[in-house]
Protein backbone atom coordinates (compact mmCIF):
# COMPACT_ATOMS: atom_id res chain seq x y z
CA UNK A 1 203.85 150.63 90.18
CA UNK A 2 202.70 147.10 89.55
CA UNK A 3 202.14 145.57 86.33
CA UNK A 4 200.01 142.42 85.37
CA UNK A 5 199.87 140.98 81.68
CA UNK A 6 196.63 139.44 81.43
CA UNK A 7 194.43 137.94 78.41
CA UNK A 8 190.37 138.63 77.96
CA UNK A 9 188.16 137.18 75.19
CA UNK A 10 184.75 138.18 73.98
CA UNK A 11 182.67 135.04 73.47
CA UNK A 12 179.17 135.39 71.47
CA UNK A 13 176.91 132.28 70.37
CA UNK A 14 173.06 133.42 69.39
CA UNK A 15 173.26 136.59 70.28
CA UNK A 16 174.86 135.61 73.96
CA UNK A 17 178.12 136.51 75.57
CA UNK A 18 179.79 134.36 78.16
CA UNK A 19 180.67 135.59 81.34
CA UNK A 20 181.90 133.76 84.30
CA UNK A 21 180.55 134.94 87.44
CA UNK A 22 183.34 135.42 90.38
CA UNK A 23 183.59 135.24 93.84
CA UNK A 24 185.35 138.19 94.81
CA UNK A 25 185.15 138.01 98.32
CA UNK A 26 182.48 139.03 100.29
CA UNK A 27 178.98 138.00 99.52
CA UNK A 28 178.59 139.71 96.14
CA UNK A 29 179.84 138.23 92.90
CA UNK A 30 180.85 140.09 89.92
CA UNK A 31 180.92 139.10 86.22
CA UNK A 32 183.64 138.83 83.87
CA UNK A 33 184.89 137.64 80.44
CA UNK A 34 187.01 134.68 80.37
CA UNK A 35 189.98 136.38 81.53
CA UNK A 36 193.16 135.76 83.57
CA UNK A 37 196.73 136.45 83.60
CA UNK A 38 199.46 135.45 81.22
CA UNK A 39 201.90 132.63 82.87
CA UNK A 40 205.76 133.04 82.73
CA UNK A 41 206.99 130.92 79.74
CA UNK A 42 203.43 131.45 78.08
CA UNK A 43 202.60 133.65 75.40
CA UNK A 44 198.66 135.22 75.53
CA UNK A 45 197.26 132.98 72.59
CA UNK A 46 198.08 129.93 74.93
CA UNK A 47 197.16 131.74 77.98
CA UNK A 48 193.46 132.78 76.86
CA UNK A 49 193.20 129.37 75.43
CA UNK A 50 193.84 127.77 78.68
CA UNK A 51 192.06 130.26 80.53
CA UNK A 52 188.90 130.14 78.97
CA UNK A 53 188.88 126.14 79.43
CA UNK A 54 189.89 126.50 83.31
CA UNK A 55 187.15 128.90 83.48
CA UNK A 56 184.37 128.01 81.35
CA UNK A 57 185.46 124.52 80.24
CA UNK A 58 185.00 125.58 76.32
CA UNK A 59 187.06 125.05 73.86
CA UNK A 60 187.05 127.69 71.64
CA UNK A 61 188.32 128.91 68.51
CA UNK A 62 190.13 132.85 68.30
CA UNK A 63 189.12 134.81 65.60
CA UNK A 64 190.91 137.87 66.23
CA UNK A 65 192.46 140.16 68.07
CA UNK A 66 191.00 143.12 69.61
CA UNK A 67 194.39 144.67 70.84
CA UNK A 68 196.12 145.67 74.21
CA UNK A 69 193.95 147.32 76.94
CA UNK A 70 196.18 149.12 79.33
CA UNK A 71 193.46 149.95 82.34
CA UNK A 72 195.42 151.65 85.56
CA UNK A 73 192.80 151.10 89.22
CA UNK A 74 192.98 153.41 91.93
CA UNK A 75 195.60 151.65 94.35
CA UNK A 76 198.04 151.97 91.54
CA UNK A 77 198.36 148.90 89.69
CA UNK A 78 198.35 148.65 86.00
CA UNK A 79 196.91 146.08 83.90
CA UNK A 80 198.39 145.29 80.09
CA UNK A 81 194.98 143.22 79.07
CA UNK A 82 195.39 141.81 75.71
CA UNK A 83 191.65 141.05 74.18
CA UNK A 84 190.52 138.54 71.67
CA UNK A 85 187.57 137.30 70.15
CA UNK A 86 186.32 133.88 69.63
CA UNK A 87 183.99 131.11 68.88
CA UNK A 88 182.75 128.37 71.17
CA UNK A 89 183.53 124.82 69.35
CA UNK A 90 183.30 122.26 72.00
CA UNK A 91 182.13 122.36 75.54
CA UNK A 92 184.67 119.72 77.81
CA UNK A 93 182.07 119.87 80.44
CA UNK A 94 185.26 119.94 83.28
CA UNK A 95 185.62 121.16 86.51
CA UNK A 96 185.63 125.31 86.64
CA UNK A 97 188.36 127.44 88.71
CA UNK A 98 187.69 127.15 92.16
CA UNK A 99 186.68 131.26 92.00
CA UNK A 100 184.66 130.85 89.31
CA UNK A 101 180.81 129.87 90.61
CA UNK A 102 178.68 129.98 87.38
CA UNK A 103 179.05 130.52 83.63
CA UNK A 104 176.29 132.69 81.60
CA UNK A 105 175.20 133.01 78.57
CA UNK A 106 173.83 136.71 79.17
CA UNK A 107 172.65 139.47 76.09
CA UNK A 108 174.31 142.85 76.08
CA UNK A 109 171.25 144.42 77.84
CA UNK A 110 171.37 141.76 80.83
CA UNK A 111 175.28 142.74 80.64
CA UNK A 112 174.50 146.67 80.68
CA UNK A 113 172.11 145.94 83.85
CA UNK A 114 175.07 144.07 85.67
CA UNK A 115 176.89 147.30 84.79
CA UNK A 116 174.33 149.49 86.31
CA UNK A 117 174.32 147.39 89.35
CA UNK A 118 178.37 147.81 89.90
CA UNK A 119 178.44 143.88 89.07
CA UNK A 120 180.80 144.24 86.19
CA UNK A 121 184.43 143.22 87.41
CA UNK A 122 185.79 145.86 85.30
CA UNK A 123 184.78 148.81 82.55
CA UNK A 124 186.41 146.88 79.79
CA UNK A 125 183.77 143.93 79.94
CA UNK A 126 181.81 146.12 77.64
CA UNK A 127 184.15 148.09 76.23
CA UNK A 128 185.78 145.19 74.91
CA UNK A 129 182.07 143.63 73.66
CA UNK A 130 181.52 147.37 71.90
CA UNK A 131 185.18 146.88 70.46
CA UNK A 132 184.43 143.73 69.09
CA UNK A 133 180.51 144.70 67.87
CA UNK A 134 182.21 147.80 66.09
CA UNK A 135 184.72 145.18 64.23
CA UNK A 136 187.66 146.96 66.11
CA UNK A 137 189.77 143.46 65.45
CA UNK A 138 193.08 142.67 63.90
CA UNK A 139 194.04 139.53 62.28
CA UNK A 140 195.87 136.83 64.87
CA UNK A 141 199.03 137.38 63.03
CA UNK A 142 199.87 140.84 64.69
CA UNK A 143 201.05 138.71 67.96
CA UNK A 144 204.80 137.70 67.22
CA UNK A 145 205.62 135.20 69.90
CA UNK A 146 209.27 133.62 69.65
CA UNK A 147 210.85 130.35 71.49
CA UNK A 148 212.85 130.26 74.16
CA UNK A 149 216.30 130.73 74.09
């Protein structure tokens, strides 16, 4: 078994949620949250932080926490996905990840079509949206992260 600790975040301005669309290899993209994995020495509220930026270039602000999506794929690897919520507070206008080859500002039935279409990277995209709609979200304080020793 492989395991992957990665962060996601739920982004909504107007009625919009921002999704990054990947290159995936191949000549189809699929769409995403902000997400990526967690760096060693890095806790996840620095790691979605600096993830969104590489990928969006927002700044944001987290607002909560939607909790720890464990999501297993066919060819055995398992995925500990934390998910968050924020606010968009400053766009940096900076370069994107070299995967990443357009940001959107989509509505949740544009999203649903992408899911209809297979375009979704992965069933949590909306699952953590519906999470976060449903006010399925704990305060930031529930993640304990310590120094190094």
């Amino acid at each position: 078994m492989s395991l992957h600790t990665t962060v996601a975040c739920v982004i909504c301005r107007d009625n919009r949620y921002l999704l990054v669309e990947e290159a995936r290899g191949g000549s189809e993209t699929v769409f995403n949250q902000p997400a990526g994995h967690v760096e060693p020495g890095e806790g996840p509220l620095a790691a979605i932080a600096r993830e969104v930026q590489e990928e969006t270039a927002w700044d944001i602000q987290l607002t909560g926490y939607l909790g720890l999506y464990v999501f297993h794929t066919a060819s055995g690897l398992t995925f500990h996905s934390h998910g968050f919520i924020a606010e968009p507070s400053c766009f940096l206008d900076t370069r994107l990840d070299d995967d990443i080859t357009a940001t959107h500002w989509l509505t949740q039935a544009e999203i649903h079509a992408l899911n209809a279409q297979g375009r979704l990277r992965s069933p949590l995209v909306l699952t953590r949206i519906e999470d976060a709609q449903a006010g399925a979200v704990y305060p930031l304080s529930v993640i304990h992260e310590s120094p190094c020793f």
